[in-house]
Protein backbone atom coordinates (compact mmCIF):
# COMPACT_ATOMS: atom_id res chain seq x y z
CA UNK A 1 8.62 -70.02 39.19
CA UNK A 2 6.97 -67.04 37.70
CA UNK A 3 7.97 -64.88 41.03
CA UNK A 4 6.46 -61.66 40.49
CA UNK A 5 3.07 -63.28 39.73
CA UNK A 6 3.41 -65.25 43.05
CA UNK A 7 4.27 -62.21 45.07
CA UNK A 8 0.93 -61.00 43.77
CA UNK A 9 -0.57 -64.04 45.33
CA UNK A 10 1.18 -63.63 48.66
CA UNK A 11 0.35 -59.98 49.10
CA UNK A 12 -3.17 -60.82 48.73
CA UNK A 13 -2.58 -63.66 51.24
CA UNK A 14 -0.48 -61.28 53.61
CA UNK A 15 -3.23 -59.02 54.02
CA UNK A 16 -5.81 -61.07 55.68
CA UNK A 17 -5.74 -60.83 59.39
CA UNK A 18 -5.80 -64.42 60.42
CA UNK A 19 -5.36 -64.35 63.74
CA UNK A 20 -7.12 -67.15 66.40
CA UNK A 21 -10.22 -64.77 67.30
CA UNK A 22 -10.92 -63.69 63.33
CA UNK A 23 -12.66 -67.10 62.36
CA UNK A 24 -13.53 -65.36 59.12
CA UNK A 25 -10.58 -64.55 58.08
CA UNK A 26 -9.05 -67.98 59.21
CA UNK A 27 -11.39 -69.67 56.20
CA UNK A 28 -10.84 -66.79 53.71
CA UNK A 29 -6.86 -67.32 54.20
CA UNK A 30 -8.00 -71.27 54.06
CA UNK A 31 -10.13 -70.55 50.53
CA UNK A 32 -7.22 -68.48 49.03
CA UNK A 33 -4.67 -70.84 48.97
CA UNK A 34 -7.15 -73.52 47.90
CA UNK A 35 -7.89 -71.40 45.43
CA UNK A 36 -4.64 -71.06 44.10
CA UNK A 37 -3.81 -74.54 44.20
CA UNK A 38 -6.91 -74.44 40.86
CA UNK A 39 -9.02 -77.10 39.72
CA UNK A 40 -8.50 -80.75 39.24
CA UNK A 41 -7.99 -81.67 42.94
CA UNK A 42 -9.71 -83.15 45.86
CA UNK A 43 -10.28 -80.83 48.46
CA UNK A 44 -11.29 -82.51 51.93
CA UNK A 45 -12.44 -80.25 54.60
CA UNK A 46 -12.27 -80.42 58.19
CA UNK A 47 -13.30 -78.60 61.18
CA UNK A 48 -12.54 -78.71 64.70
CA UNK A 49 -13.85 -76.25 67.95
CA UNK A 50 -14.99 -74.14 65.39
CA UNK A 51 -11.21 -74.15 63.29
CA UNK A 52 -11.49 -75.04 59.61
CA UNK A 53 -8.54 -77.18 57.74
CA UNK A 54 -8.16 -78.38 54.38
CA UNK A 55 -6.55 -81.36 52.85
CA UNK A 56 -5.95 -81.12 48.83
CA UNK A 57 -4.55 -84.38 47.39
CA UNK A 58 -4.98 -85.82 43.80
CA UNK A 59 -6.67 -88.92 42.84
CA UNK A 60 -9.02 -91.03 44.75
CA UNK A 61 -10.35 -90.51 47.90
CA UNK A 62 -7.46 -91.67 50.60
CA UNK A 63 -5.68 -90.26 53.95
CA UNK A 64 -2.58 -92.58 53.86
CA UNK A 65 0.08 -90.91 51.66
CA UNK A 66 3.81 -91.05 50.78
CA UNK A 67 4.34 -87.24 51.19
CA UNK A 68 2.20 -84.62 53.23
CA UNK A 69 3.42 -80.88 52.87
CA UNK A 70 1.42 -78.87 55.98
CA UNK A 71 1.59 -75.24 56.08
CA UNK A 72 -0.16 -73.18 58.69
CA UNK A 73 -2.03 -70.01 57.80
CA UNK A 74 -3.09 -68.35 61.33
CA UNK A 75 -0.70 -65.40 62.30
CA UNK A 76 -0.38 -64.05 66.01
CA UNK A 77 -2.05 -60.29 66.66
CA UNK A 78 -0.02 -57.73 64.83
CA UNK A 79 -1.05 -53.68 64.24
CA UNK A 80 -2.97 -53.18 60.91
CA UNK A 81 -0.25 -51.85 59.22
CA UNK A 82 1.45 -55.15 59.24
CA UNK A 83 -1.29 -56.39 57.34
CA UNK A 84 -0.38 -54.06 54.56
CA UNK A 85 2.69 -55.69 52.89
CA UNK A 86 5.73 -53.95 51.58
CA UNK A 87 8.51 -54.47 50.06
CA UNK A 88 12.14 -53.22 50.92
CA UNK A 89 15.05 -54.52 48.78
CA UNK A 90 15.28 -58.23 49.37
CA UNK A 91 12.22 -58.09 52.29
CA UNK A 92 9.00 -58.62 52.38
CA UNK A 93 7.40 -57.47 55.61
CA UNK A 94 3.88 -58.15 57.05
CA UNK A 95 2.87 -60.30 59.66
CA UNK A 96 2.99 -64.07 58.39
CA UNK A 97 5.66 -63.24 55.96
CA UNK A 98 8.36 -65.45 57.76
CA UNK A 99 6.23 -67.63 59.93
CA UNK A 100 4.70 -69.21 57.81
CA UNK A 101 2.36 -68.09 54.87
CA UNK A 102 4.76 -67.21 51.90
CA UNK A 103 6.55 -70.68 52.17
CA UNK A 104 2.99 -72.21 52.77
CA UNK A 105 1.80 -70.37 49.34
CA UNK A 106 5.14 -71.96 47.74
CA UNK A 107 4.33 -75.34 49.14
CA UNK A 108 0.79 -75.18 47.42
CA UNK A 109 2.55 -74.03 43.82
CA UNK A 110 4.94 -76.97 44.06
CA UNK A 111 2.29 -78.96 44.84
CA UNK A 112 -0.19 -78.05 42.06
CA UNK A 113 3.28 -78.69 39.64
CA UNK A 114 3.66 -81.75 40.90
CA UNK A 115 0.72 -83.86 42.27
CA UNK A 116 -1.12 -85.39 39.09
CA UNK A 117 2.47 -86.51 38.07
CA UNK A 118 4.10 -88.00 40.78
CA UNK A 119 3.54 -91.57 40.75
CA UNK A 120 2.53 -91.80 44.80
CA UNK A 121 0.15 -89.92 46.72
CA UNK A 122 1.06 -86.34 47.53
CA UNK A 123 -0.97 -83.95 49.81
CA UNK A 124 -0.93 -80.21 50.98
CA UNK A 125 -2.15 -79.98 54.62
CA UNK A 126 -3.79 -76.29 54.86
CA UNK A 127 -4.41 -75.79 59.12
CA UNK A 128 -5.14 -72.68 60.66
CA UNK A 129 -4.05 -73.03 64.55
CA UNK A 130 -0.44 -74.04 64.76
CA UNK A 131 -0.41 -70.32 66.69
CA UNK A 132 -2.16 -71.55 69.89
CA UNK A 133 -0.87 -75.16 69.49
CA UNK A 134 -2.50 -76.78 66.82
CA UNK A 135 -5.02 -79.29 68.23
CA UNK A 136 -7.68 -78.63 65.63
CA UNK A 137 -5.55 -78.40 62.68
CA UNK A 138 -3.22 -80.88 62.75
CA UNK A 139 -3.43 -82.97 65.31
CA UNK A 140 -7.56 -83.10 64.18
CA UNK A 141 -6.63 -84.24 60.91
CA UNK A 142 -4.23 -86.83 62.35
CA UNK A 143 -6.85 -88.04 64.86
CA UNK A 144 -8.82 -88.58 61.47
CA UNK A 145 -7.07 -90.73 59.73
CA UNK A 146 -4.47 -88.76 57.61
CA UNK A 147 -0.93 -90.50 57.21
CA UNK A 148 1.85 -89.97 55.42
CA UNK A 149 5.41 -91.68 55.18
CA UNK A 150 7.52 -88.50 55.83
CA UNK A 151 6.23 -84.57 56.28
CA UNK A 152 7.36 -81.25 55.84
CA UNK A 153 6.51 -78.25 58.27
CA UNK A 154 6.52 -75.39 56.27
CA UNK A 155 8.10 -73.07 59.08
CA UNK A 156 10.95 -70.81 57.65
CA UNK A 157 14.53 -72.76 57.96
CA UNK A 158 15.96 -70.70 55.16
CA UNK A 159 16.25 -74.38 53.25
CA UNK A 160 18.06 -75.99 56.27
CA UNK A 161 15.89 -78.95 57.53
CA UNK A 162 14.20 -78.89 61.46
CA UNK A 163 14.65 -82.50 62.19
CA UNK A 164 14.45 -81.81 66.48
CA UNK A 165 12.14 -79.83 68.44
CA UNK A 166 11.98 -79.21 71.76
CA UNK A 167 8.72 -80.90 73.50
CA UNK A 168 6.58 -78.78 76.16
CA UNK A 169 5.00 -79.04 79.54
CA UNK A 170 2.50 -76.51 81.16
CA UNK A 171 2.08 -76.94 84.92
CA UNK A 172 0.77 -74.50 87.36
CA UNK A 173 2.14 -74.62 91.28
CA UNK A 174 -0.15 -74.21 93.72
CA UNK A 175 1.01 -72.68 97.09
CA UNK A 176 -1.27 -72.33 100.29
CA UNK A 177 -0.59 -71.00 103.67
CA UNK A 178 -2.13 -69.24 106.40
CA UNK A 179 -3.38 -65.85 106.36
CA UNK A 180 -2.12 -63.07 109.27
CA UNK A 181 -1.21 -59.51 109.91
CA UNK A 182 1.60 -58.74 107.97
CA UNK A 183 3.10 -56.66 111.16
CA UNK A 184 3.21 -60.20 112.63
CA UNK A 185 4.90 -62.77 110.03
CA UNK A 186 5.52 -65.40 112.44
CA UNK A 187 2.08 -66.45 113.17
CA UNK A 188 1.32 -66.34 109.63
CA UNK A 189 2.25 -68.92 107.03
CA UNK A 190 3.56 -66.59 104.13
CA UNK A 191 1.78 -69.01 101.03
CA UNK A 192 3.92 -66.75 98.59
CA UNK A 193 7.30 -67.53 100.44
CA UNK A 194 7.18 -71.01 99.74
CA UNK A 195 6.11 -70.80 96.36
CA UNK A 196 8.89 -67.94 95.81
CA UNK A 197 11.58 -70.85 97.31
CA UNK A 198 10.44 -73.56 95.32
CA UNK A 199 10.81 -71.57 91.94
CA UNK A 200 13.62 -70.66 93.49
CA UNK A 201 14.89 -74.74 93.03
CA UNK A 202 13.54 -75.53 90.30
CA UNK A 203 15.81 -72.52 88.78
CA UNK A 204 18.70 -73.72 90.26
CA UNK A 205 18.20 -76.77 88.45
CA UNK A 206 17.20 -75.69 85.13
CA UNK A 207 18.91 -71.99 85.22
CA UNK A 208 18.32 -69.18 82.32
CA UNK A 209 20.99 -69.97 79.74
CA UNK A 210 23.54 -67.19 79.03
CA UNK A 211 23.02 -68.78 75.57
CA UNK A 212 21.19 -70.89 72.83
CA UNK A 213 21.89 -73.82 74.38
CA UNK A 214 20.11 -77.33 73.55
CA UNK A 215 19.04 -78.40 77.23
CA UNK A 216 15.52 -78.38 79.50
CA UNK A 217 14.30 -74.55 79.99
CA UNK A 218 11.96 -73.34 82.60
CA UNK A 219 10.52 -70.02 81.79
CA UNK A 220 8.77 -68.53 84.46
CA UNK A 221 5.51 -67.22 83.02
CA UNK A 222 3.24 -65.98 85.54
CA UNK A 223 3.29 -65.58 89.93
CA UNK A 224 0.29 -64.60 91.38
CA UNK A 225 -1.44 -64.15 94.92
CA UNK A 226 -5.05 -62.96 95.38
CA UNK A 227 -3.95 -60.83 98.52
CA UNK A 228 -4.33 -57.37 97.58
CA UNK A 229 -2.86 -55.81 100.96
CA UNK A 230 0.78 -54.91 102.19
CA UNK A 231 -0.45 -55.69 105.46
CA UNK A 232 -1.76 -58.90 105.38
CA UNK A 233 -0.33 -61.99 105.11
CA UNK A 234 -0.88 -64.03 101.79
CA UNK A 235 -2.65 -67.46 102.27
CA UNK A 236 -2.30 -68.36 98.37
CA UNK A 237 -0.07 -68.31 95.54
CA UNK A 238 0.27 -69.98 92.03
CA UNK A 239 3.07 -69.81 89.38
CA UNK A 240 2.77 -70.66 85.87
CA UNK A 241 5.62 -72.71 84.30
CA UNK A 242 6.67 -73.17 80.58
CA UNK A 243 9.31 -75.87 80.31
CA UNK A 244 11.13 -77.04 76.73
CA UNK A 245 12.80 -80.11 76.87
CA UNK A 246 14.97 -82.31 74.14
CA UNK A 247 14.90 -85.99 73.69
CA UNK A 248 17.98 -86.47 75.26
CA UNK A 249 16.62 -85.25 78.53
CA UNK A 250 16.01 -88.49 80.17
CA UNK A 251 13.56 -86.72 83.14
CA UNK A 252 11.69 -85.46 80.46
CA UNK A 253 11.09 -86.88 77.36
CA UNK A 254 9.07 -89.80 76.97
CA UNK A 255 7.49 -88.66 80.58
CA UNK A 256 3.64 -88.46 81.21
CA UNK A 257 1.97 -85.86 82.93
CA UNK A 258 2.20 -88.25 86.35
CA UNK A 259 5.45 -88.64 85.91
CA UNK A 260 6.37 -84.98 85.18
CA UNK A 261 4.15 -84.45 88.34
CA UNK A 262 6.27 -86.41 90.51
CA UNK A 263 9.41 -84.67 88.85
CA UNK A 264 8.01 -81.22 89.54
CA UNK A 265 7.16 -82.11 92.89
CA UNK A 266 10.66 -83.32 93.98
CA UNK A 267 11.41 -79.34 94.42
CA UNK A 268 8.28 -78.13 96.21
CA UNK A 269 7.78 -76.90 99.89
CA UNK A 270 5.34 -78.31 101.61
CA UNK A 271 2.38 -76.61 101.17
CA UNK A 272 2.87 -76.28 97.12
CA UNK A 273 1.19 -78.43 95.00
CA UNK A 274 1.58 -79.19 91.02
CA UNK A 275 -1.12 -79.26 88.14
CA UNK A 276 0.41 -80.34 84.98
CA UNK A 277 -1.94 -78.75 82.67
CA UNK A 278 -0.27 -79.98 79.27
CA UNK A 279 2.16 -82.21 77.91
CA UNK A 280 3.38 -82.37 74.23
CA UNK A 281 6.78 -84.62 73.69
CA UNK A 282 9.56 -83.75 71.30
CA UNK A 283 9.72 -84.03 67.79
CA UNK A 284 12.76 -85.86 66.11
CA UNK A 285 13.93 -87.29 62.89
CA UNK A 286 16.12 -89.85 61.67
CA UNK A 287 18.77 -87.60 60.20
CA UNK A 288 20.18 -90.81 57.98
CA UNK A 289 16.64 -91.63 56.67
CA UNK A 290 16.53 -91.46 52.28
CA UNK A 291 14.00 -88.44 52.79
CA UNK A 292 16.15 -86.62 54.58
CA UNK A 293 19.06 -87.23 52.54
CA UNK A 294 17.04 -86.17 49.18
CA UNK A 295 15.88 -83.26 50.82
CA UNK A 296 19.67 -82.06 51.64
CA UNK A 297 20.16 -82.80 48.39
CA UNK A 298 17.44 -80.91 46.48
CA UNK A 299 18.49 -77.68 49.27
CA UNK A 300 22.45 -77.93 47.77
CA UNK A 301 21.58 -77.95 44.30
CA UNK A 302 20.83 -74.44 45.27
CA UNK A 303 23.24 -73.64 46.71
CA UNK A 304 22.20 -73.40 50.18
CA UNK A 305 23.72 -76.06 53.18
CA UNK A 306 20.89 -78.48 54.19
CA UNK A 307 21.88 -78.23 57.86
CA UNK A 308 20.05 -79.21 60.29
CA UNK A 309 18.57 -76.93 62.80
CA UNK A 310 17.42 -77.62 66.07
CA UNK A 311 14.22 -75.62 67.23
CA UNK A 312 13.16 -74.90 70.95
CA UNK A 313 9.64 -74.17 70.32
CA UNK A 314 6.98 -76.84 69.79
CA UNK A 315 5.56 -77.18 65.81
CA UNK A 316 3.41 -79.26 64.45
CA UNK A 317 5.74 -82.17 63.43
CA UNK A 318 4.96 -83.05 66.55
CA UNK A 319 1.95 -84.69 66.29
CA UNK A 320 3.62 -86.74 63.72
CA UNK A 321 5.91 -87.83 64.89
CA UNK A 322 4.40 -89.32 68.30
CA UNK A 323 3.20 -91.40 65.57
CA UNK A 324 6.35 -92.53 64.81
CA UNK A 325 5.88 -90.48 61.80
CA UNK A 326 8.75 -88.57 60.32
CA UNK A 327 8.40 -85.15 60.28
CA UNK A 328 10.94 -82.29 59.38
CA UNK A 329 10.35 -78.35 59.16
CA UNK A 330 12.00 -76.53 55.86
CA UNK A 331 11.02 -73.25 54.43
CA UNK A 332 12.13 -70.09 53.31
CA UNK A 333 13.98 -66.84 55.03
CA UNK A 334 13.74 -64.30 56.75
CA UNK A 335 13.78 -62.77 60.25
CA UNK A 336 10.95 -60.92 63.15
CA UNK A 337 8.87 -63.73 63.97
CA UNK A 338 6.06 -62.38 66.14
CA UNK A 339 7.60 -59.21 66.02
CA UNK A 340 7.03 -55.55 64.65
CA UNK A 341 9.64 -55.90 61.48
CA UNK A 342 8.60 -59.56 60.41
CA UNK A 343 10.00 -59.77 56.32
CA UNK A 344 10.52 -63.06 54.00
CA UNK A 345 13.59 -63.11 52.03
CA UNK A 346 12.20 -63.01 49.18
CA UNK A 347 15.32 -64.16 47.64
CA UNK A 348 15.11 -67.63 49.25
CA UNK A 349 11.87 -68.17 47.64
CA UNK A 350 12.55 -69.74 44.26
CA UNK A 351 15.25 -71.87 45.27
CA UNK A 352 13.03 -73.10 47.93
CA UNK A 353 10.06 -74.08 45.69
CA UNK A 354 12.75 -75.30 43.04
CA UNK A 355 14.33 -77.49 46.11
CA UNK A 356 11.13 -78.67 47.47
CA UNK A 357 9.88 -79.61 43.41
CA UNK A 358 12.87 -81.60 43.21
CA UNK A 359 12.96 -83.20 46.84
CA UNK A 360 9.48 -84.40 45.44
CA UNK A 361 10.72 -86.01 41.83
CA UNK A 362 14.01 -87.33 43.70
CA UNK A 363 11.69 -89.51 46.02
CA UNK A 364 9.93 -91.38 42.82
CA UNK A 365 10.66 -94.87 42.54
């Protein structure tokens, strides 16, 4: 890898605001990495709710291949100085630097290397949603036809290997009641009270971890009440809830949103009723299979572990691997996701795109 003409590249790439409301800048991120991927490859596009995507594979028209690399391009909001990259040392900060568009620009490199010579089909998968849950990107594509025998996530791992992620449910408790003067509670039915207790269960049950810990979370995202006076009494209430859940977690994983429902319901007052608004189930890999075994491989030969990590948030493996697809996240350093100080290591760059070039080579027949 010729690194400082690839920083070049990513600083270009780094400084377009991709966020889910630019849909401009969502295709010219798109057209840039396309672009640097060069001539000589078929470039399939896609579009979904108004979100472009991009598939680049070499060879004849196909969606069914032996190895997909997907990178996402979108970024969340960030101030428009993190849109102006610098460098520091060993970082490279601007928003996207970590999560996920220098290891996405080093997926397309080792894939332009590599493509015409491998002897199976190889694709990059270029999406531009992952941010607000990557429906249109991925999960479009996959609805269309693309396949692949094993994936790799481009989300930053510093070369250890994602092979569990935590699925997600959305639901939304509705509490109702009856209204009253709030200088006479008892001949009122306080809606907000009984929503208040049955959060109040459900916490009990899946309480705030002191610490990472690999078990069902609730997060608590939102309580509302459309009463806007201390003195009356409130007749509604809703809560939003965010809940992250493992395989192992028997309530949860492999449940529907009936069945979650039901679960969800177990805890409420009467009165309080659940909406599960969305359900996405967790991701997991073999962590025996060959892939994962060369890709371990390829990450030690320089000289970084290959461990595997296990990742609480949702990603778009996910969509694979309800397929029954395996799917597995691997990328470069660095630290600030989301955050005001986001940087790349830029020092775990080449020995990522050397790992993931010979992951690639190891996996030929």
């Amino acid at each position: 890898m010729e690194l400082d003409g690839f920083l070049t590249a990513a600083e270009e790439l780094l400084a377009v605001p991709s966020t889910a409301d630019r849909p401009e800048e969502l295709r010219r991120a798109l057209e840039l990495v396309v672009d640097f991927v060069g001539p000589g490859f078929r470039v399939e596009w896609f579009e979904s709710s108004g979100v472009p995507s991009a598939l680049v594979h070499h060879g004849p028209e196909a969606r069914d291949f032996r190895v997909v690399l997907n990178a996402h391009l979108d970024v969340v909001p960030a101030t428009p100085e993190q849109f102006r990259p610098r460098r520091d040392g060993d970082r490279l900060y601007a928003r996207g630097a970590q999560d996920m568009k220098i290891t996405a620009l080093a997926q397309a490199l080792a894939f332009r290397e590599t493509a015409a010579a491998l002897p199976y089909p190889l694709a990059l998968q270029l999406v531009a949603d992952e941010e607000i849950g990557g429906r249109n990107g991925t999960r479009h594509q996959v609805e269309c036809g693309v396949t692949a025998g094993f994936v790799v996530i481009g989300e930053h791992s510093r070369l250890d290997i994602v092979a569990d992620s935590k699925g997600l449910a959305h639901a939304r408790l509705h509490a109702t009641g009856h209204s009253g003067h709030g200088a006479y509670p008892w001949l009122g039915d306080n809606a907000l009270l009984k929503l208040v207790r049955t959060i109040g269960r459900l916490t009990e049950r899946y309480p705030v971890p002191a610490e990472e810990a690999w078990r069902t979370t609730l997060n608590l995202a939102r309580i509302e009440t459309p009463n806007r006076a201390y003195n009356q009494i409130p007749a509604e209430a809703e809560a939003w809830l965010d809940i992250r859940f493992p395989t192992e977690d028997a309530d949860w994983a492999g449940a529907d949103a009936e069945r979650i429902t039901a679960h969800l319901a177990a805890f409420c007052e009467p009165g309080v009723t659940v909406t599960v608004d969305h359900v996405d189930a967790p991701h997991h890999a073999d962590h025996d299979s060959p892939e994962i075994a060369h890709l371990r491989a390829a990450a030690r030969e320089q000289g970084y572990g290959g461990e595997f990590l296990y990742k609480h948030g949702a990603g778009d493996g996910r969509f694979y691997s309800a397929r029954g697809i395996p799917a597995v996240a691997f990328g470069v350093g660095g630290h600030g996701q989301h955050g005001p100080e986001e940087y790349a290591e830029v020092s775990t760059i080449a020995p990522y795109h050397a790992a993931l070039v010979s992951f690639l080579h190891r996996l030929a027949p």
